[in-house]
PDB file of N, CA and C in Angstrom:
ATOM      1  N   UNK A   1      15.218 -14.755 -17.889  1.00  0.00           N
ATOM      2  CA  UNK A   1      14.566 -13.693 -17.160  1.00  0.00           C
ATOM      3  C   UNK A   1      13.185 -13.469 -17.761  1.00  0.00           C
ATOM      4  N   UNK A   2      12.389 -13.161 -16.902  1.00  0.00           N
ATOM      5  CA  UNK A   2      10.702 -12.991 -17.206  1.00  0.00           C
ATOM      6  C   UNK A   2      11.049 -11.639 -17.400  1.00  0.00           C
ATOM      7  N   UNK A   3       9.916 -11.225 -18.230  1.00  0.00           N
ATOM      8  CA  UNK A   3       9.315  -9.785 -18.050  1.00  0.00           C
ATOM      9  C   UNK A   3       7.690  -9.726 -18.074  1.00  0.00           C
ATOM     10  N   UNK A   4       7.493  -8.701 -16.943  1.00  0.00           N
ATOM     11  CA  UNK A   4       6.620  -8.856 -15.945  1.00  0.00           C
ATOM     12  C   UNK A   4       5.710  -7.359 -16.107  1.00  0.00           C
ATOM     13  N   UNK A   5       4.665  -6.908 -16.784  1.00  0.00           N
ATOM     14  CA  UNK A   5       4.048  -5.738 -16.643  1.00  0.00           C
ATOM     15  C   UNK A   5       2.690  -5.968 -15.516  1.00  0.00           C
ATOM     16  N   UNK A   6       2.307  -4.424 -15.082  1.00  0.00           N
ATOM     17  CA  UNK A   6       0.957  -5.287 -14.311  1.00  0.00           C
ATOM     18  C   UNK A   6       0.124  -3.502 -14.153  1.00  0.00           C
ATOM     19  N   UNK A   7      -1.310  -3.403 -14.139  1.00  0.00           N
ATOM     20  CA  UNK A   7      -2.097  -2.164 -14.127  1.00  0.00           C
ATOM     21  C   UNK A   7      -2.631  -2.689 -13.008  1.00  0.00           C
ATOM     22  N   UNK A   8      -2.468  -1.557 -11.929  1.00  0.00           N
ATOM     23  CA  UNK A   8      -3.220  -1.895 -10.636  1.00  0.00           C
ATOM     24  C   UNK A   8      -3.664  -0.361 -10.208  1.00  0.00           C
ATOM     25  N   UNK A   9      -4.931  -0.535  -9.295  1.00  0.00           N
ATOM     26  CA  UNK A   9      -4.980   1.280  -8.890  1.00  0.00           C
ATOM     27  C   UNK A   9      -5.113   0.944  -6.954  1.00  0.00           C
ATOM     28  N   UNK A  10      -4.885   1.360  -6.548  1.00  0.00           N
ATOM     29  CA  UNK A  10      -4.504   2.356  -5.857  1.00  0.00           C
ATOM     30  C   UNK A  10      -5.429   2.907  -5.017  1.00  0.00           C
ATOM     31  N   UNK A  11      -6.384   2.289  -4.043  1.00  0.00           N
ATOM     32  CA  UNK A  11      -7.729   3.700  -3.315  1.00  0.00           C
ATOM     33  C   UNK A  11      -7.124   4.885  -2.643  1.00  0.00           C
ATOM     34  N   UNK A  12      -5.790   4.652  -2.818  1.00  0.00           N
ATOM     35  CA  UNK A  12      -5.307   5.946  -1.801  1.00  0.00           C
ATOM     36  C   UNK A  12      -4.729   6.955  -2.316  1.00  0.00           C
ATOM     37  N   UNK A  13      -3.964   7.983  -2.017  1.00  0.00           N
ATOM     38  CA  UNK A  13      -2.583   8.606  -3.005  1.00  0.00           C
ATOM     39  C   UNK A  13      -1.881   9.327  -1.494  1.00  0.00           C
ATOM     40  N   UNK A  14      -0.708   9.548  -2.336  1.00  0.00           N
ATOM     41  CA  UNK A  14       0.212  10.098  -1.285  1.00  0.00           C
ATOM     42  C   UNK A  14      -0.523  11.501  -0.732  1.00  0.00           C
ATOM     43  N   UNK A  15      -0.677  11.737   0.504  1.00  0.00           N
ATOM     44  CA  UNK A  15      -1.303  13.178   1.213  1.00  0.00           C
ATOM     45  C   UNK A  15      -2.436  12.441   1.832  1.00  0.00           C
ATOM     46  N   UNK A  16      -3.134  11.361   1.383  1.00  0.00           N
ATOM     47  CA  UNK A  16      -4.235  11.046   2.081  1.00  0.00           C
ATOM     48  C   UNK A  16      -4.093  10.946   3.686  1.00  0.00           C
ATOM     49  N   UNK A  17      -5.215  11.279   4.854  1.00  0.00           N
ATOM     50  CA  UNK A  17      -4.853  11.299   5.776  1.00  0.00           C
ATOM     51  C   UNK A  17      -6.198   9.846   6.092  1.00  0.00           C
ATOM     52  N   UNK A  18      -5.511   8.963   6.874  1.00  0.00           N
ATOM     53  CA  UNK A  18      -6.295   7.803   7.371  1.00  0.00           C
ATOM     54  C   UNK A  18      -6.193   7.491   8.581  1.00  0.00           C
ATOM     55  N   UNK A  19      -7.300   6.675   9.492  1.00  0.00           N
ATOM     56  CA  UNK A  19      -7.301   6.437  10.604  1.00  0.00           C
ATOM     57  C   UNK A  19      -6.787   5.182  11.287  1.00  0.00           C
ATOM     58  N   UNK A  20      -5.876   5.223  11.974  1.00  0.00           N
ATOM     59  CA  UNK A  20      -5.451   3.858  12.619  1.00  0.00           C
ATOM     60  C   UNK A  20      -6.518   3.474  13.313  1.00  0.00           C
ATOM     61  N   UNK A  21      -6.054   2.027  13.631  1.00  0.00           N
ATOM     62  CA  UNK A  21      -7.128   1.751  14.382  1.00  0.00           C
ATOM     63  C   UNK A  21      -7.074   1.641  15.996  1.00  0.00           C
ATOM     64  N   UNK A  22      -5.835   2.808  16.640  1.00  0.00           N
ATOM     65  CA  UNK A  22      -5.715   3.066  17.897  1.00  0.00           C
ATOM     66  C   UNK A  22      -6.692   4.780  17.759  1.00  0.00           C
ATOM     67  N   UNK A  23      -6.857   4.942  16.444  1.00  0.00           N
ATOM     68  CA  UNK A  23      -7.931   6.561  16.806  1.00  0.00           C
ATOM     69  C   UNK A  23      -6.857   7.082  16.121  1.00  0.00           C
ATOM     70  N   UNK A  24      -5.807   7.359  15.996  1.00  0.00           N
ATOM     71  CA  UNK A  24      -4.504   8.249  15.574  1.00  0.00           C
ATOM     72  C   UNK A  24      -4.733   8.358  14.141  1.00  0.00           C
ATOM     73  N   UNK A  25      -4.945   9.734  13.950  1.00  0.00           N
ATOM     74  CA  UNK A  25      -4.808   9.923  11.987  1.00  0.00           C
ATOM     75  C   UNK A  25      -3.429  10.309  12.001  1.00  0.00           C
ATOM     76  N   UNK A  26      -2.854   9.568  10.958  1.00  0.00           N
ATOM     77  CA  UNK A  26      -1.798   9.862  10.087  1.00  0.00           C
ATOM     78  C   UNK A  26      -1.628   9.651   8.378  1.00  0.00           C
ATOM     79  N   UNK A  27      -1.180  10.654   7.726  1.00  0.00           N
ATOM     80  CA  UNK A  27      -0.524  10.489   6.640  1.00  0.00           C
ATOM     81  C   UNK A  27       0.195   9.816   5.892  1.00  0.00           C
ATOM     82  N   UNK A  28      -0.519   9.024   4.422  1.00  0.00           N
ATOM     83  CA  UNK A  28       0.289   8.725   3.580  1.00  0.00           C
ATOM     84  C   UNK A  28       1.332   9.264   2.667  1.00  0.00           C
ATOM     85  N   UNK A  29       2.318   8.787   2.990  1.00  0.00           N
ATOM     86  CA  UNK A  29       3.904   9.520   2.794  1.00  0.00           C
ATOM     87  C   UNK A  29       4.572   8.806   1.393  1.00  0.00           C
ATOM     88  N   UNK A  30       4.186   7.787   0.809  1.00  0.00           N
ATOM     89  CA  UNK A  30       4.958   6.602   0.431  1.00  0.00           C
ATOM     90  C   UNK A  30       4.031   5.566  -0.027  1.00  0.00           C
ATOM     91  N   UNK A  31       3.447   5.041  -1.233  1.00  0.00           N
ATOM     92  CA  UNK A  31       2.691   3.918  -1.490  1.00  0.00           C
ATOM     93  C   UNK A  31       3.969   3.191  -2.420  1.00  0.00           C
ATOM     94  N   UNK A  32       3.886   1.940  -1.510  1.00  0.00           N
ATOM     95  CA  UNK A  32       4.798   0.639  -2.517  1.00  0.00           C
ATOM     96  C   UNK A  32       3.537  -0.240  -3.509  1.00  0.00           C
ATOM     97  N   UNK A  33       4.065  -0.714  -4.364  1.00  0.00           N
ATOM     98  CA  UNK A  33       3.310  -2.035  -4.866  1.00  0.00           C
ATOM     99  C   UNK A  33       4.008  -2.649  -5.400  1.00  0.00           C
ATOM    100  N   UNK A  34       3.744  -3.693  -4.480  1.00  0.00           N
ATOM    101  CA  UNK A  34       4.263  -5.107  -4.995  1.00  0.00           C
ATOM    102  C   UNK A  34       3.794  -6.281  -5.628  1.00  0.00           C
ATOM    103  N   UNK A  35       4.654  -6.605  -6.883  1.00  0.00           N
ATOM    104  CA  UNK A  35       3.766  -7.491  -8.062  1.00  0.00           C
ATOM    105  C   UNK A  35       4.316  -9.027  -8.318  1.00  0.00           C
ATOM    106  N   UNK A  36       3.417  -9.755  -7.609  1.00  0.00           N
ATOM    107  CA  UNK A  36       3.916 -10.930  -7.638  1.00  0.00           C
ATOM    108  C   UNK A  36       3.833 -11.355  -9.147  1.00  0.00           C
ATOM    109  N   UNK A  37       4.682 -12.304  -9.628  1.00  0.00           N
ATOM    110  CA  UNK A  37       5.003 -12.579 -11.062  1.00  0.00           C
ATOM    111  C   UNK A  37       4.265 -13.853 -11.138  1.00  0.00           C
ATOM    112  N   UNK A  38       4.509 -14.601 -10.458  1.00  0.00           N
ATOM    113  CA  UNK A  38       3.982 -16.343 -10.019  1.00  0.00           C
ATOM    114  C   UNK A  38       2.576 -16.071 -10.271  1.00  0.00           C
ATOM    115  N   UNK A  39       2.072 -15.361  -9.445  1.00  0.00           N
ATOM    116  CA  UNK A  39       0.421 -15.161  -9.344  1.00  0.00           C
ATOM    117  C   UNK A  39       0.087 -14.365  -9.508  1.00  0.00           C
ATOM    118  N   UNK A  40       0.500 -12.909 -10.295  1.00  0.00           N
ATOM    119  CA  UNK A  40       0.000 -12.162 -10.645  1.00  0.00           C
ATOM    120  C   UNK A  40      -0.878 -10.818  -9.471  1.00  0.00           C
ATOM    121  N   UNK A  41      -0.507 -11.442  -8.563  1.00  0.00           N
ATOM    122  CA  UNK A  41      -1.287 -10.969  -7.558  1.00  0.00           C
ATOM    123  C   UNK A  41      -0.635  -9.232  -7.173  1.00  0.00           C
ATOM    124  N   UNK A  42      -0.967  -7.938  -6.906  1.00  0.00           N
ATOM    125  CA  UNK A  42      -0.292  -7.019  -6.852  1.00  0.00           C
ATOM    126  C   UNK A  42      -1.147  -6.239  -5.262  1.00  0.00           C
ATOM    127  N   UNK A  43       0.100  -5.876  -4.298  1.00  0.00           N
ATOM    128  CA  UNK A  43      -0.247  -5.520  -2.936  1.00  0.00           C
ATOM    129  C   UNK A  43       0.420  -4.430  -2.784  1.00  0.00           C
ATOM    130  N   UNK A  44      -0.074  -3.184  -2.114  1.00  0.00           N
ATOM    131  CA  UNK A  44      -0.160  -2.415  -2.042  1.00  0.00           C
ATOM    132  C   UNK A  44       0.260  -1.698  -0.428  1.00  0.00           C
ATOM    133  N   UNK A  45       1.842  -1.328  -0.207  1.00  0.00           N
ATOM    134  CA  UNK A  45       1.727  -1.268   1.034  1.00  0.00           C
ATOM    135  C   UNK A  45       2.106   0.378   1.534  1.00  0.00           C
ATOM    136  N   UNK A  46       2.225   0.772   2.611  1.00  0.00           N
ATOM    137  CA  UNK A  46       1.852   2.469   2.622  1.00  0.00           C
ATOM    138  C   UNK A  46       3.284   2.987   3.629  1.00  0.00           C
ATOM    139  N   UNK A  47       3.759   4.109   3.574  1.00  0.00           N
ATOM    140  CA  UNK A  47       4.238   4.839   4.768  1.00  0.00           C
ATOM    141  C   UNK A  47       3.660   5.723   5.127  1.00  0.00           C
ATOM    142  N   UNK A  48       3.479   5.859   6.705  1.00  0.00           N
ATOM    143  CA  UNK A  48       2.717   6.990   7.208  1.00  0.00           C
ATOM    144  C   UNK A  48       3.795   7.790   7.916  1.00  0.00           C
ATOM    145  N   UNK A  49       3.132   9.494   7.517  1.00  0.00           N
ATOM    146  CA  UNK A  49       4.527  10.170   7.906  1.00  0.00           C
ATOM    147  C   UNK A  49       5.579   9.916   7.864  1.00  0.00           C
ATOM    148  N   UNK A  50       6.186   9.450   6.962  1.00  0.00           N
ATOM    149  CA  UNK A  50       7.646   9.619   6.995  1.00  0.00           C
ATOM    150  C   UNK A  50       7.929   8.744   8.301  1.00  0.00           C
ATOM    151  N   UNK A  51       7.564   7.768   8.359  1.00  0.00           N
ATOM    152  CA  UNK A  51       8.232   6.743   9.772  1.00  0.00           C
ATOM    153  C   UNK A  51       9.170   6.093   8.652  1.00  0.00           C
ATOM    154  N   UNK A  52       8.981   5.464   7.970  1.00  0.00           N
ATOM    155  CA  UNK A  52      10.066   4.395   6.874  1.00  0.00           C
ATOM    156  C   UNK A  52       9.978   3.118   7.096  1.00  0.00           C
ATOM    157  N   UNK A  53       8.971   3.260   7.498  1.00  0.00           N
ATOM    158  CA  UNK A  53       8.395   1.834   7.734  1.00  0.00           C
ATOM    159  C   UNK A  53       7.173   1.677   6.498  1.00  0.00           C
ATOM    160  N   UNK A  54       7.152   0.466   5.958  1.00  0.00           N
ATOM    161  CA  UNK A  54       5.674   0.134   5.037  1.00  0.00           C
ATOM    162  C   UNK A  54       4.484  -0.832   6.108  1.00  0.00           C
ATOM    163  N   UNK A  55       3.728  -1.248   5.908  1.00  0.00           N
ATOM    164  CA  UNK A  55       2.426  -1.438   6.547  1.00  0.00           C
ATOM    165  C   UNK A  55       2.011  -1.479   5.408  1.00  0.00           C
ATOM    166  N   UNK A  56       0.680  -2.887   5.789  1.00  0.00           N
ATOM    167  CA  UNK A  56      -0.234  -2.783   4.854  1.00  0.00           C
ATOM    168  C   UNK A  56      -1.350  -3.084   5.663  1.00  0.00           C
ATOM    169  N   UNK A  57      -2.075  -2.274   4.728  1.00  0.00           N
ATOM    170  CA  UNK A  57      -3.422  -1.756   5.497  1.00  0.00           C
ATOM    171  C   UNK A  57      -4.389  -2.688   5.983  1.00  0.00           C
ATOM    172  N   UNK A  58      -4.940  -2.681   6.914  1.00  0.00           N
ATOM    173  CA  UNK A  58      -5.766  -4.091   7.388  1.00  0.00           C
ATOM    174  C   UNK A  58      -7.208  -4.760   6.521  1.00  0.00           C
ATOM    175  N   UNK A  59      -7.579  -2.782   6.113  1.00  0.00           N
ATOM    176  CA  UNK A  59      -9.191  -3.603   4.934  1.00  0.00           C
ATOM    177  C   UNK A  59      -8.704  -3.709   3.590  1.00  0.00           C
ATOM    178  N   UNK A  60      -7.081  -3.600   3.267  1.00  0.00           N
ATOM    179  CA  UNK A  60      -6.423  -4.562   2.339  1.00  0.00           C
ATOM    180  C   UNK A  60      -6.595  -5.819   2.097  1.00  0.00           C
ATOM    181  N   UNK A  61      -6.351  -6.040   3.190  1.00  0.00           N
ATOM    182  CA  UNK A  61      -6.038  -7.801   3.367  1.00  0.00           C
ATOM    183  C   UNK A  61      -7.406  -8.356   2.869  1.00  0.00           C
ATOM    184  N   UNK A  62      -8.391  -7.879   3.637  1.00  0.00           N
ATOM    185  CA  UNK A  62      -9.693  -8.464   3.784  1.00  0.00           C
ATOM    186  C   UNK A  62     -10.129  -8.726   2.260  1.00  0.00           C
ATOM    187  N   UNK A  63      -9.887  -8.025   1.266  1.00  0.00           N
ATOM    188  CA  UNK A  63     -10.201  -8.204  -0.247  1.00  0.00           C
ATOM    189  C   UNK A  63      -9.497  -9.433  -0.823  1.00  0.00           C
TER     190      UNK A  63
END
């Protein structure tokens, strides 16, 4: 078994209110991050309002 630490931040925090890109603001409810071990790579995905669904954000990707 690996062991795996990782420091990542975050542009958002839970309460932030953001804009879809149908116009609809909704609320961050929920930030996941996920830390790939292989590549080190760490992604960052969101719930809005309490749907229970994660999403990740589209000018995420773009970085």
């Amino acid at each position: 078994m690996k062991v795996s630490a990782f420091t990542a931040r975050c542009k958002y925090e839970i309460g932030d209110v953001i804009a879809t890109p149908d116009g609809k603001a909704m609320r961050i409810t929920d930030i996941c991050a996920m830390h790939y071990v292989k590549t080190g790579k760490v992604i960052f995905t969101y719930e809005l309002d309490n749907s229970g669904r994660y999403v990740l954000l589209q000018e995420e990707v773009a970085k």
